[in-house]
N, C-alpha and C. Protein backbone atom coordinates (compact mmCIF):
# COMPACT_ATOMS: atom_id res chain seq x y z
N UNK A 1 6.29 11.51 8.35
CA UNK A 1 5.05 12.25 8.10
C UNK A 1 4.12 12.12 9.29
N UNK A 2 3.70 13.55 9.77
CA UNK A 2 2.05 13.44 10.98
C UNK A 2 1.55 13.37 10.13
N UNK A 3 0.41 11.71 10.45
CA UNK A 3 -0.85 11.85 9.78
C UNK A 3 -1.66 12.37 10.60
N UNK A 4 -1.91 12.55 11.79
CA UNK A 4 -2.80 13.04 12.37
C UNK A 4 -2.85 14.91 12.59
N UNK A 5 -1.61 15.40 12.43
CA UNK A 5 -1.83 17.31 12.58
C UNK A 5 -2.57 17.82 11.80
N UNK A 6 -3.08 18.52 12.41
CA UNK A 6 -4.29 19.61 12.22
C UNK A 6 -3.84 20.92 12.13
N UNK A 7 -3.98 21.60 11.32
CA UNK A 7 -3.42 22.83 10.80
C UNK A 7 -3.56 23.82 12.24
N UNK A 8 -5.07 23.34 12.36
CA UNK A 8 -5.56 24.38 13.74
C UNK A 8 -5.52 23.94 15.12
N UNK A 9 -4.69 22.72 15.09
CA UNK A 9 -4.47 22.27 16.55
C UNK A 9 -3.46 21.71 16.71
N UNK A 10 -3.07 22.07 17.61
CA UNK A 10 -1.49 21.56 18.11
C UNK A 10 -0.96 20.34 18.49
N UNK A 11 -0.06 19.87 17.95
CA UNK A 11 0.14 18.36 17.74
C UNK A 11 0.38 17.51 18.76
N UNK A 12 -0.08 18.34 20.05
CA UNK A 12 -0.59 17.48 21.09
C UNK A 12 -1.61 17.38 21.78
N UNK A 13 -2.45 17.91 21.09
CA UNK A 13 -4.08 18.34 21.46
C UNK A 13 -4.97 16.37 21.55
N UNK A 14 -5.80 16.84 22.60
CA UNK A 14 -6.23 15.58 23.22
C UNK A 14 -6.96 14.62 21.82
N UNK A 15 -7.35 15.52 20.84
CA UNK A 15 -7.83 14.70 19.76
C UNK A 15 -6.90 13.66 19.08
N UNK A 16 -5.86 14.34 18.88
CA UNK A 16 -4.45 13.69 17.95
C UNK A 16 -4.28 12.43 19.35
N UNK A 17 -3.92 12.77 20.12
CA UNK A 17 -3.65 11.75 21.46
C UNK A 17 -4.42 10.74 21.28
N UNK A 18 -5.97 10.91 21.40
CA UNK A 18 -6.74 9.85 21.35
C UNK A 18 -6.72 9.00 19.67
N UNK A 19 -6.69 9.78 18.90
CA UNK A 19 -6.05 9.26 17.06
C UNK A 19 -4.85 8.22 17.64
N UNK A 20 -3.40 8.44 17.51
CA UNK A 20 -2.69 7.82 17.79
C UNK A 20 -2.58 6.62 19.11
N UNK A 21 -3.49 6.63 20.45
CA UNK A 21 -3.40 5.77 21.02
C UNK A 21 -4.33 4.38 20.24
N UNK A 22 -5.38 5.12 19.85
CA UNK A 22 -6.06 4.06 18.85
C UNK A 22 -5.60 3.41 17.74
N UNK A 23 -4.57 4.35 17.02
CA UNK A 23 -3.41 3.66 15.94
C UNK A 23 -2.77 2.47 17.12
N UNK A 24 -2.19 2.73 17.68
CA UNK A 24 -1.50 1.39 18.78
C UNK A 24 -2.43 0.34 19.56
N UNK A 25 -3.40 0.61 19.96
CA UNK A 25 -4.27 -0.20 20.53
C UNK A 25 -5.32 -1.53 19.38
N UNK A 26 -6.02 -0.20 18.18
CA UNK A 26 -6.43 -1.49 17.39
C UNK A 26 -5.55 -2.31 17.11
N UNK A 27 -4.59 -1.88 16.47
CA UNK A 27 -3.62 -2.57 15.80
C UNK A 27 -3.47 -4.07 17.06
N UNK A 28 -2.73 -3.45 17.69
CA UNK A 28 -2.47 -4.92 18.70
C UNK A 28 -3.51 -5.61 19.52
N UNK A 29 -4.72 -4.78 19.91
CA UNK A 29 -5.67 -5.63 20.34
C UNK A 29 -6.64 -5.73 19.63
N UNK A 30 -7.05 -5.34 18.06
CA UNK A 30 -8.23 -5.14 17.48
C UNK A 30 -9.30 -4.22 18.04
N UNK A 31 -10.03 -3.91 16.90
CA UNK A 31 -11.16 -2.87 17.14
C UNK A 31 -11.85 -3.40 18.37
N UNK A 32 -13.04 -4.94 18.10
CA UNK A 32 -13.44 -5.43 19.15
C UNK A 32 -13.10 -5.12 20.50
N UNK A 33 -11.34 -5.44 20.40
CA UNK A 33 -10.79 -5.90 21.83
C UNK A 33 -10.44 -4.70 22.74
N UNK A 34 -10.88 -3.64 21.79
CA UNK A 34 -9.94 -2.26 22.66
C UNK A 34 -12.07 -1.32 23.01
N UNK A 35 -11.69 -1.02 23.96
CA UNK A 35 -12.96 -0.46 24.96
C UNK A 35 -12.78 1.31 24.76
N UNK A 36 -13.72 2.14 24.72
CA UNK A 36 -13.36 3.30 24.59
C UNK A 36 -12.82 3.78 26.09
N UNK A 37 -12.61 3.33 27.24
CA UNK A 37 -11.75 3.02 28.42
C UNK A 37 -10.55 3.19 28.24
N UNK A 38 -10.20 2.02 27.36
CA UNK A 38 -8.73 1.69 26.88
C UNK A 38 -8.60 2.86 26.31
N UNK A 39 -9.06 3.09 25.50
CA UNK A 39 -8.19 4.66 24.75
C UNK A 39 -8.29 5.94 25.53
N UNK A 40 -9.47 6.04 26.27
CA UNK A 40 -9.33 7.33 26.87
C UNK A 40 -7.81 7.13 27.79
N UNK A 41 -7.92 6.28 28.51
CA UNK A 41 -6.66 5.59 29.07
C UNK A 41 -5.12 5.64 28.60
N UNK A 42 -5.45 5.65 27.68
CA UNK A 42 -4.33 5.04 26.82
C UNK A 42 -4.15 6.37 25.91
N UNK A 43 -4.33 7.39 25.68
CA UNK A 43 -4.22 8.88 25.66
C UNK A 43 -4.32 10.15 26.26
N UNK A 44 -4.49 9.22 27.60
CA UNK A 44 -4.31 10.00 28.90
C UNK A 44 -5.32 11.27 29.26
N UNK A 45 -6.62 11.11 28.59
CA UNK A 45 -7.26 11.84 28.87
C UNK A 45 -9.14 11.32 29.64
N UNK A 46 -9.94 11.91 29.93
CA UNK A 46 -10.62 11.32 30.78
C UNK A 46 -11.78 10.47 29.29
N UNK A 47 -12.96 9.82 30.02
CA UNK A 47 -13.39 9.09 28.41
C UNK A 47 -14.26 10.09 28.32
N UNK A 48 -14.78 11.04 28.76
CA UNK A 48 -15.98 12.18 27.99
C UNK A 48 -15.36 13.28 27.62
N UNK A 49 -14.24 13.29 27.34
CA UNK A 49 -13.51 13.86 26.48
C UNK A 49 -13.45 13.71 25.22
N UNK A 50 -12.98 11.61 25.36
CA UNK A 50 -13.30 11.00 23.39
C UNK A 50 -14.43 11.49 23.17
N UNK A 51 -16.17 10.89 23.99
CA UNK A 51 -16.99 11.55 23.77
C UNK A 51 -17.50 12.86 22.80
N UNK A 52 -16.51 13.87 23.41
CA UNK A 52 -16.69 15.11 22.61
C UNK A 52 -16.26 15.66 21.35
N UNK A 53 -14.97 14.80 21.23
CA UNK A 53 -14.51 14.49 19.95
C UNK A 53 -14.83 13.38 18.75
N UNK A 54 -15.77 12.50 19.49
CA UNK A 54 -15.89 11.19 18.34
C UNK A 54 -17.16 11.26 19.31
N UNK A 55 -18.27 10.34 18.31
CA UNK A 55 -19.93 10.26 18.63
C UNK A 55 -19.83 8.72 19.07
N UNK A 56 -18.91 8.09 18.16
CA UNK A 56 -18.41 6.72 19.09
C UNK A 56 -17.34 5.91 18.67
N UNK A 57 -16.95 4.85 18.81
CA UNK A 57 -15.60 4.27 18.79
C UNK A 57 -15.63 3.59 17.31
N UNK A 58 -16.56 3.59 16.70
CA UNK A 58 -16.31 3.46 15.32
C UNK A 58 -16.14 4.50 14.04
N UNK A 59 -16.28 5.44 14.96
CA UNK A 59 -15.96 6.83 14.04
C UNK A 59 -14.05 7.05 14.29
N UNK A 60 -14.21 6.65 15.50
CA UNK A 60 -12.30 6.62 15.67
C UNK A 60 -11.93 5.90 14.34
N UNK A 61 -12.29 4.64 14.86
CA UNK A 61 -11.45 3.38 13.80
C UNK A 61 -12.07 4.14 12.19
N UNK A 62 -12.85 4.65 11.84
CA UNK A 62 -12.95 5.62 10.62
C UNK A 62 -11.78 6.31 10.38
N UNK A 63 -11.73 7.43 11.18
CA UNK A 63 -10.80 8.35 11.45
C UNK A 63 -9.35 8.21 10.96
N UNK A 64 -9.11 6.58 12.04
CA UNK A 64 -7.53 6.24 11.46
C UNK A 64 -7.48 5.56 10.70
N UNK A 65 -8.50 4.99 9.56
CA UNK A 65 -8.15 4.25 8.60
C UNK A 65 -7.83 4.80 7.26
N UNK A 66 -8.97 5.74 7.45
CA UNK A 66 -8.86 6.57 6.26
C UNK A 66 -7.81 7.50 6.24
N UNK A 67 -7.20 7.79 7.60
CA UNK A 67 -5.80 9.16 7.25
C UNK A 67 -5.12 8.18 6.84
N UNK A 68 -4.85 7.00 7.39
CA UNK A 68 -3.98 6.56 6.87
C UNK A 68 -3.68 5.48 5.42
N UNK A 69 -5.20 5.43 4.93
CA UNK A 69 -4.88 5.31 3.43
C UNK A 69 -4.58 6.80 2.83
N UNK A 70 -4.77 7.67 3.37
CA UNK A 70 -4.40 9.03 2.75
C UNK A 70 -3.20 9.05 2.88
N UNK A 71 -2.55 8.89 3.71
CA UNK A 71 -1.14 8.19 4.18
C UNK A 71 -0.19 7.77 2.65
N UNK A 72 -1.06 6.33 2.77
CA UNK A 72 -0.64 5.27 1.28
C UNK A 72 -0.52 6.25 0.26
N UNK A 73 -1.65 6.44 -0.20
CA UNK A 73 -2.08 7.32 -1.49
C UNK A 73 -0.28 8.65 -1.71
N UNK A 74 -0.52 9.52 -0.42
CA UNK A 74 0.80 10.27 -0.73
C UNK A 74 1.89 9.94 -1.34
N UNK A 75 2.37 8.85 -0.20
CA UNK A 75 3.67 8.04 -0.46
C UNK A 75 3.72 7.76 -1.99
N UNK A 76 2.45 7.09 -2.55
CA UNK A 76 2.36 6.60 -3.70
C UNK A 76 2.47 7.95 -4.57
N UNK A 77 1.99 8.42 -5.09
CA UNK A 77 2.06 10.05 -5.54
C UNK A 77 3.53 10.33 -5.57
N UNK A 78 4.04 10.27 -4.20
CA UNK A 78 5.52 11.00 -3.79
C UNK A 78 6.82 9.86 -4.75
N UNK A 79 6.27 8.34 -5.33
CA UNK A 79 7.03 7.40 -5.24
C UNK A 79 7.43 7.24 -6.69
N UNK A 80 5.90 7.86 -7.16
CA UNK A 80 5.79 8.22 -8.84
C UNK A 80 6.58 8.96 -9.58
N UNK A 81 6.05 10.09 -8.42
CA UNK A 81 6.56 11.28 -9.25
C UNK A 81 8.45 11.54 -8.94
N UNK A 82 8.47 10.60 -7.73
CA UNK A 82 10.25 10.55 -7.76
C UNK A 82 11.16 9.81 -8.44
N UNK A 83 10.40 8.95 -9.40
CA UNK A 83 11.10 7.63 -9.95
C UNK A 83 11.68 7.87 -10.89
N UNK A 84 12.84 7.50 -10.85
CA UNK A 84 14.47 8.18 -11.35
C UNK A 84 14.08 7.50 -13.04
N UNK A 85 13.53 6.32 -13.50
CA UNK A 85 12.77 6.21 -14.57
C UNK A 85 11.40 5.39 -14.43
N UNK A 86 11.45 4.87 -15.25
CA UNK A 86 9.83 3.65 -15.90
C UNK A 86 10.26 1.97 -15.08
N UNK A 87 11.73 2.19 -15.20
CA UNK A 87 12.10 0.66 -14.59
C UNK A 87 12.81 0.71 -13.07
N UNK A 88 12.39 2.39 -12.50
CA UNK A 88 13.18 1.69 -11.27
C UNK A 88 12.04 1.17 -9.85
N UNK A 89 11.11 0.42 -10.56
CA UNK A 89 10.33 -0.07 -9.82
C UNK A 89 10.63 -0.83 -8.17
N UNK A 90 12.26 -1.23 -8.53
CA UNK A 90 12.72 -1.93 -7.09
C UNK A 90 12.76 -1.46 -6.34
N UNK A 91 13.08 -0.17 -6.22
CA UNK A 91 13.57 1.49 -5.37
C UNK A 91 12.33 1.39 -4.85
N UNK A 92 11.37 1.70 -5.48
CA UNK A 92 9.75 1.91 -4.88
C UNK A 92 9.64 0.62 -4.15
N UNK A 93 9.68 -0.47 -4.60
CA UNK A 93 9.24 -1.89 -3.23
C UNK A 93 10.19 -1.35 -2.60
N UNK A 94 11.00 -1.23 -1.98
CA UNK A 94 12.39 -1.45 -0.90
C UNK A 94 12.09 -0.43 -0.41
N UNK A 95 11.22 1.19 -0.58
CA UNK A 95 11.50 2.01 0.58
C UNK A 95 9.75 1.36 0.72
N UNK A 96 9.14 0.89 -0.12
CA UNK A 96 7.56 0.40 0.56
C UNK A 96 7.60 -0.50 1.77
N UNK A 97 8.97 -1.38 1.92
CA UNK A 97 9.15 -2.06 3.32
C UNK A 97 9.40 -1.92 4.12
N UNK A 98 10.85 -0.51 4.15
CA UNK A 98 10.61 0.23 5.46
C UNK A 98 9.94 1.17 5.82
N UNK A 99 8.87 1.77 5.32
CA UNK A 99 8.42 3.04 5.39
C UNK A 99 7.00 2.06 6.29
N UNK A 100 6.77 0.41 5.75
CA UNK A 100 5.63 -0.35 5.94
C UNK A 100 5.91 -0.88 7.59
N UNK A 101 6.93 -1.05 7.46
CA UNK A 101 7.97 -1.42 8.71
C UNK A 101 7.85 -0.76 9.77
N UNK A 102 7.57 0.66 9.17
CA UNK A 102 8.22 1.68 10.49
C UNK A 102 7.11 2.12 11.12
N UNK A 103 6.18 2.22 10.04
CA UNK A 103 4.32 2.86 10.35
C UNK A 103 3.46 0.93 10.75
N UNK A 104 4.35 0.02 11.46
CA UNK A 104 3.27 -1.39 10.75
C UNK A 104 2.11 -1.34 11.71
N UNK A 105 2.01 -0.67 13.08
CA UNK A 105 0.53 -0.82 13.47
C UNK A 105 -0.61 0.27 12.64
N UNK A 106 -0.18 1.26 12.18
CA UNK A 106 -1.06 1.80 11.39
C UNK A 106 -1.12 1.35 9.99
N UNK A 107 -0.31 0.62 9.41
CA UNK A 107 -0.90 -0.52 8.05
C UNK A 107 -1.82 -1.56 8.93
N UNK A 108 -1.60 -2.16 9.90
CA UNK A 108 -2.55 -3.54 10.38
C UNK A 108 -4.02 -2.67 10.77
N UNK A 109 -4.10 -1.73 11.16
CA UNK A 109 -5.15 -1.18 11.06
C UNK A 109 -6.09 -1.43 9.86
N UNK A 110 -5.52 -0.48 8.97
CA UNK A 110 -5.51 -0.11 7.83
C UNK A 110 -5.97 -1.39 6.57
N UNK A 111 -5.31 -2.28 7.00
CA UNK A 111 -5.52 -3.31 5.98
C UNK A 111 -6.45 -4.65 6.59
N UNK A 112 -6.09 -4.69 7.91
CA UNK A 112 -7.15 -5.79 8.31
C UNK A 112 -8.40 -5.09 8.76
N UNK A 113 -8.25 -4.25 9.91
CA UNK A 113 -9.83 -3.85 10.28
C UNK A 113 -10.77 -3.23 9.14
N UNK A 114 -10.47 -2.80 7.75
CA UNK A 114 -11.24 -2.73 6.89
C UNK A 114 -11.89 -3.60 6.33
N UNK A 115 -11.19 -5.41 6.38
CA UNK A 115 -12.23 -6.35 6.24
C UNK A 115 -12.90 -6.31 6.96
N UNK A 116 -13.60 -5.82 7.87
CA UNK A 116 -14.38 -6.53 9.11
C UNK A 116 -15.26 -5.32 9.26
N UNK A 117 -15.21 -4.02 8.20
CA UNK A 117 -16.79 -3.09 8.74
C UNK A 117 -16.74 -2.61 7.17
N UNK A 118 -17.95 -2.99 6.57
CA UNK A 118 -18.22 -2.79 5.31
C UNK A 118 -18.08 -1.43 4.85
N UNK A 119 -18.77 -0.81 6.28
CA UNK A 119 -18.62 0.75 6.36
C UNK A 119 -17.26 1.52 5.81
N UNK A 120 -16.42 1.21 6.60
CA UNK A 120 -14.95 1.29 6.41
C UNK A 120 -14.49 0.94 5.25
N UNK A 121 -14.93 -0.06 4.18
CA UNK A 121 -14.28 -0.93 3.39
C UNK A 121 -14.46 -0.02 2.15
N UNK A 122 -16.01 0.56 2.65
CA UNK A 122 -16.40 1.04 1.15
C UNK A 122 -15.98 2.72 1.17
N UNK A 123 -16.07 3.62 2.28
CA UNK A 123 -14.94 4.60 2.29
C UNK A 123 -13.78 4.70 1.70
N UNK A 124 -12.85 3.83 2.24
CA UNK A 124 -11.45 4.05 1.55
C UNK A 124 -11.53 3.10 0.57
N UNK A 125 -12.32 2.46 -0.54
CA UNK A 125 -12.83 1.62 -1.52
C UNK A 125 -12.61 3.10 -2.65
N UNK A 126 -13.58 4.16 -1.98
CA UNK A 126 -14.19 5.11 -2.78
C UNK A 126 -13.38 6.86 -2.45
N UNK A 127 -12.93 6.52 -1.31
CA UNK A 127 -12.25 8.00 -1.47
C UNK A 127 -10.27 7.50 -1.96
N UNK A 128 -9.75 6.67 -1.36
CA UNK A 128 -8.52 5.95 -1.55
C UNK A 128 -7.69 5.57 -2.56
N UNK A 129 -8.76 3.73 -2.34
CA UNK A 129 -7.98 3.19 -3.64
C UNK A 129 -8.89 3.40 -4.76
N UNK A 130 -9.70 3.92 -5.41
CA UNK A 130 -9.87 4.45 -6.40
C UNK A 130 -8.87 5.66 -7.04
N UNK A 131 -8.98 6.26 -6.33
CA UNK A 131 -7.56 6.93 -6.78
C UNK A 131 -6.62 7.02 -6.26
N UNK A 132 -5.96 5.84 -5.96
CA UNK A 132 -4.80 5.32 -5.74
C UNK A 132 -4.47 4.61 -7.51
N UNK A 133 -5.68 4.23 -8.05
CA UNK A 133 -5.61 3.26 -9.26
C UNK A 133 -5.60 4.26 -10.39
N UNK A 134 -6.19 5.54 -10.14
CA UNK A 134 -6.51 6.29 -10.87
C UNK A 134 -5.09 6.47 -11.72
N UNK A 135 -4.15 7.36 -10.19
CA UNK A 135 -2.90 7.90 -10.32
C UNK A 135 -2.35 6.95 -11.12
N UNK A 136 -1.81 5.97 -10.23
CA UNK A 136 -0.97 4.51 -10.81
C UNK A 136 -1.43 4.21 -12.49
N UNK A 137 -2.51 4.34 -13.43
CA UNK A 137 -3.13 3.94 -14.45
C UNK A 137 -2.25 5.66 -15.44
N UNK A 138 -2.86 6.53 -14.93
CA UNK A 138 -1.92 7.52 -15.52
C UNK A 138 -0.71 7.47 -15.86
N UNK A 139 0.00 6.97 -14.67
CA UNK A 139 1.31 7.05 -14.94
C UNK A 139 1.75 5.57 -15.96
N UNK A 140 1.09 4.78 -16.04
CA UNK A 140 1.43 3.59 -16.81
C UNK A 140 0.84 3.87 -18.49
N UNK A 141 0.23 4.79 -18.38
CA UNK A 141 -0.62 5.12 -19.70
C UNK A 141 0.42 5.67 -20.24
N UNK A 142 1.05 6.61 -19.73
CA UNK A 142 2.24 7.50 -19.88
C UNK A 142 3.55 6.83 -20.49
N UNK A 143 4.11 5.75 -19.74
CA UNK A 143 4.94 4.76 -20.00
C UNK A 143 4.69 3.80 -21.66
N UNK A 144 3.23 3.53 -21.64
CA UNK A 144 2.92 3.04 -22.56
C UNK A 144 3.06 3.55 -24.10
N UNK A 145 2.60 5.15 -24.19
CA UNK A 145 2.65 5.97 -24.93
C UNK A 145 4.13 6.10 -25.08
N UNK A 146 4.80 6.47 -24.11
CA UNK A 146 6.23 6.67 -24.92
C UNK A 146 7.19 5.56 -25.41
N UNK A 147 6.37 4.02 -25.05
CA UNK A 147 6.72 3.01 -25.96
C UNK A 147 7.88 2.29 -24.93
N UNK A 148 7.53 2.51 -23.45
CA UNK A 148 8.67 2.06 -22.73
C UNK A 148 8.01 0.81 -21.78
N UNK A 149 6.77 0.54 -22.15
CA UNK A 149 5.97 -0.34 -21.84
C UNK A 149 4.75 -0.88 -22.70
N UNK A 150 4.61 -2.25 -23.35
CA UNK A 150 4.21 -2.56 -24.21
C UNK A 150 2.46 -2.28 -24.08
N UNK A 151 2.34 -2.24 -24.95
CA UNK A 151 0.61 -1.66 -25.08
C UNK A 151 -0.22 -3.15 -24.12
N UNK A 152 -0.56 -2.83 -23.12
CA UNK A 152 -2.15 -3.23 -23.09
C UNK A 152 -3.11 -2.68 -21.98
N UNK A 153 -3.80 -3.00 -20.96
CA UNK A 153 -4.79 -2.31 -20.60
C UNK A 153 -3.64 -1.44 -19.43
N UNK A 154 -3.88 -0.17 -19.41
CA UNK A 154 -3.13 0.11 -18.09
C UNK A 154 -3.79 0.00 -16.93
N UNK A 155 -5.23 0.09 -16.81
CA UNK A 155 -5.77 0.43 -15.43
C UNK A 155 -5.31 -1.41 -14.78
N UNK A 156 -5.20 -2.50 -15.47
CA UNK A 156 -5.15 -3.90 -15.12
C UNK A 156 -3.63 -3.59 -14.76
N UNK A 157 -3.10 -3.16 -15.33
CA UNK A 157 -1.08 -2.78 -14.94
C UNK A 157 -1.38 -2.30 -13.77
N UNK A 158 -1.99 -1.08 -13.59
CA UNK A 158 -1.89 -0.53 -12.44
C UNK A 158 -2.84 -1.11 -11.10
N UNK A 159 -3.77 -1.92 -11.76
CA UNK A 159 -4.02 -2.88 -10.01
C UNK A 159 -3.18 -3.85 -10.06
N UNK A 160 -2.35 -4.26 -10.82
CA UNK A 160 -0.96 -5.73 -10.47
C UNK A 160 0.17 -4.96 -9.70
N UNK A 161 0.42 -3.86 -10.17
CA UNK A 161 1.27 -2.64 -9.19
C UNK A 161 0.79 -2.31 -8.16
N UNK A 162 -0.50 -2.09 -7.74
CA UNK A 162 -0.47 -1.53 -6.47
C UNK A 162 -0.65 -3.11 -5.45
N UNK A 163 -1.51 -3.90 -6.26
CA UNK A 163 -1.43 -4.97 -5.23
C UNK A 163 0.30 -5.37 -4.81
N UNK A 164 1.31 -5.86 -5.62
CA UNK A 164 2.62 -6.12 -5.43
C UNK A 164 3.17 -4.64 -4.23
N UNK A 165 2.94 -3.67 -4.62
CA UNK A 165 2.37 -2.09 -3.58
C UNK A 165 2.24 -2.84 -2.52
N UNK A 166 1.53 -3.37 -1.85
CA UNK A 166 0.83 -3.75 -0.81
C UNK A 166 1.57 -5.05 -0.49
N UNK A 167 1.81 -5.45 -1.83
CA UNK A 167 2.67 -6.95 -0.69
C UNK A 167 3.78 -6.59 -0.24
N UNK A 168 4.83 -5.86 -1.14
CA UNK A 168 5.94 -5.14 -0.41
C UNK A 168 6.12 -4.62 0.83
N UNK A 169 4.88 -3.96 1.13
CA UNK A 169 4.62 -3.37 2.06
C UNK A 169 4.48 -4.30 4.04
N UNK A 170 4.05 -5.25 3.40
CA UNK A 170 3.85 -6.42 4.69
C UNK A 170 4.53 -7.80 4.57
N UNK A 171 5.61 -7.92 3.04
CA UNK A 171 6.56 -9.14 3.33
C UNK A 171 6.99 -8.72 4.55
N UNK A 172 7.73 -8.40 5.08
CA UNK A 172 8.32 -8.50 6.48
C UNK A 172 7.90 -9.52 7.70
N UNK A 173 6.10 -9.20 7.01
CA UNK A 173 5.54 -9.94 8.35
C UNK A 173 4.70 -11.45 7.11
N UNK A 174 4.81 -11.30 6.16
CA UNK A 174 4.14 -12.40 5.30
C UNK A 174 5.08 -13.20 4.71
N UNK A 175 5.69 -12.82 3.82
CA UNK A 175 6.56 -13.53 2.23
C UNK A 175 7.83 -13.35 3.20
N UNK A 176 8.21 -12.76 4.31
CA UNK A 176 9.64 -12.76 4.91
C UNK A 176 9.46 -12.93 6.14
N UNK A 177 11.15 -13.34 6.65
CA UNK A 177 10.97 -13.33 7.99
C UNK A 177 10.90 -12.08 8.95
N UNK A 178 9.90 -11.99 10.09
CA UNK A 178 10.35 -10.87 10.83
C UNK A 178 11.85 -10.26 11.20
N UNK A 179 11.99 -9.04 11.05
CA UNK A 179 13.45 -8.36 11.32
C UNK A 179 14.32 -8.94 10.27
N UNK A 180 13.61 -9.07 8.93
CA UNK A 180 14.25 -9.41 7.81
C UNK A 180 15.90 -8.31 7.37
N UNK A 181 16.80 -8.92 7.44
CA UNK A 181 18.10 -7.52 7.16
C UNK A 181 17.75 -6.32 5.80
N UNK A 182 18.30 -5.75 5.96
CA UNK A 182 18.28 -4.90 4.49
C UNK A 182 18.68 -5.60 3.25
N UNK A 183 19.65 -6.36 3.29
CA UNK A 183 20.20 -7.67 1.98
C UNK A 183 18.77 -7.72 1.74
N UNK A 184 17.94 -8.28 2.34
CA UNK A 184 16.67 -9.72 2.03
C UNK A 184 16.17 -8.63 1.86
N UNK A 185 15.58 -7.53 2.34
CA UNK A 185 14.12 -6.66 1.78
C UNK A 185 14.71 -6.15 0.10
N UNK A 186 15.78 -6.15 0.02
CA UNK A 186 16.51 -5.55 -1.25
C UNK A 186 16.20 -6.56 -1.96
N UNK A 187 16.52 -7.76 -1.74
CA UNK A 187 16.83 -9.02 -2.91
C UNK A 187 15.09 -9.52 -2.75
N UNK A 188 14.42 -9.55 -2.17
CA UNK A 188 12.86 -9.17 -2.28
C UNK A 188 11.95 -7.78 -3.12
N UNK A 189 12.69 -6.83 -2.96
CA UNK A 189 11.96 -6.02 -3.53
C UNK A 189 12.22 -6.11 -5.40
N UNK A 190 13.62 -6.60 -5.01
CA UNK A 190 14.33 -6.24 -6.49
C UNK A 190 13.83 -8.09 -7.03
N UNK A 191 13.30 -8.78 -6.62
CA UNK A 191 12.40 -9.94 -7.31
C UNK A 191 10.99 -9.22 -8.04
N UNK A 192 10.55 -8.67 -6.82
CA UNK A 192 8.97 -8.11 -7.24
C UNK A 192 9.09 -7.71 -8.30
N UNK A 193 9.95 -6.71 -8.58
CA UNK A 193 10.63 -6.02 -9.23
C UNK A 193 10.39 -6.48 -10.82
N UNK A 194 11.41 -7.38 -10.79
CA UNK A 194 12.12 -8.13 -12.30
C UNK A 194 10.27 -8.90 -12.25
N UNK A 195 9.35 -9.38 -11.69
CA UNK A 195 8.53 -9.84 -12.11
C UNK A 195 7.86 -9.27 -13.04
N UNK A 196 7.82 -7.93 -11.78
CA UNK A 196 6.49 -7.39 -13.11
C UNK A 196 6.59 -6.79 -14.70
N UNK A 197 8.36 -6.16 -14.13
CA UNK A 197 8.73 -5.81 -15.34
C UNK A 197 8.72 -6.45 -16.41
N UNK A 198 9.30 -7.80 -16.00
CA UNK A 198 9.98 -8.74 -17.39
C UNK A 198 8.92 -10.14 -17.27
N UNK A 199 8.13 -9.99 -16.60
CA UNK A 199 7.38 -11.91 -16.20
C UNK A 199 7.84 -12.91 -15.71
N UNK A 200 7.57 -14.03 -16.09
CA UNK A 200 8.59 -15.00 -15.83
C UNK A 200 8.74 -16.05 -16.72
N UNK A 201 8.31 -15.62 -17.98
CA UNK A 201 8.64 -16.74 -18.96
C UNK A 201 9.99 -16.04 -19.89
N UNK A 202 11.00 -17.16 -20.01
CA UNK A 202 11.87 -16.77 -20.76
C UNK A 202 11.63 -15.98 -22.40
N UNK A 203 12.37 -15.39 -22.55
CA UNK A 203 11.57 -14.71 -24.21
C UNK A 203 11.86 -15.61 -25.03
N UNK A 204 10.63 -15.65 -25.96
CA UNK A 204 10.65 -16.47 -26.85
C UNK A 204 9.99 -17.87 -26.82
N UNK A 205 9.32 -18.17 -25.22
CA UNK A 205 8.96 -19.15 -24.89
C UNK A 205 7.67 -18.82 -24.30
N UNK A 206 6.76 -19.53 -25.20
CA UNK A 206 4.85 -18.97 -24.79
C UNK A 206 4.69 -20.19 -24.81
């Protein structure tokens, strides 16, 4: 998926350039550490160019945080509405690790530089994961009703799902080792998996 194309500009237009060198630059040097220098630089175009496209270097780091929780949000949508049933929750962690894998400087964006500008935090707080929780709560309401998931709050189901969402997404670099094989992201996803579905207390034992 381009997160950055623009219906009306061509997917190598100096804006998208300067978007994506900033996807690579925060990520590995942080917001702080990267100079609007570095990116004009580093998208090969002159810096009163960014100028004309961004008012300043925190409207960038805006820019790519939020496409790319718009990013999340799709996938999630796309992960729902493809799920072969109610229990194949493992399928969803296991492509959440390589898909997390393949995009990971635009998740480190995404997930760390939003601690660090309130601004940012409360944007994709309010355009994002709110309805990121929204979706996810629907679809568990759904499950619930047809009796394939036991009654209780769904919107609390659906923030234990998206958070496990999100850890899937960065075991590689957290809960696993880097360049983890496909075996281990499988026998990881398919843990997450059996957790949420089934818990971890044997039945019959409270």
């Amino acid at each position: 998926m381009q997160v950055f194309n623009r219906a009306s500009q061509p997917a190598d237009s100096s804006r998208d350039r300067i978007l994506q060198a900033a996807q690579r630059l925060f990520a590995r040097q942080g917001f702080d550490g990267t100079t609007t220098r570095d990116l004009a630089q580093a998208a090969g175009v002159a810096e009163g160019t960014l100028f004309r496209h961004f008012s300043n270097k925190k409207a960038i780091l805006v820019e790519v945080a939020t496409q790319g929780w718009v990013e999340i949000l799709t996938d999630l949508l796309t992960e729902l509405s493809e799920m072969g049933s109610y229990k194949a929750v493992a399928q969803v962690m296991q492509r959440r690790m390589w898909n997390f894998q393949k995009n990971a400087d635009l998740m480190r964006v995404c997930f760390m530089e939003a601690q660090f500008h309130p601004d940012l935090r409360d944007r994709v707080q309010s355009e994002v994961i709110a309805k990121m929780t929204d979706v996810a709560e629907a679809f568990f309401q759904t499950a619930m009703e047809r009796g394939i998931y036991r009654p209780m709050n769904p919107r609390l189901v659906a923030q234990v799902f998206l958070g496990m969402f999100a850890i899937s997404g960065f075991s590689h670099n957290t809960l696993m080792e880097p360049n983890a094989s496909p075996q281990q992201m499988k026998e990881m996803a398919e843990g997450l998996a059996d957790i949420f579905l089934n818990g971890v207390l044997v039945k019959g034992h409270g």
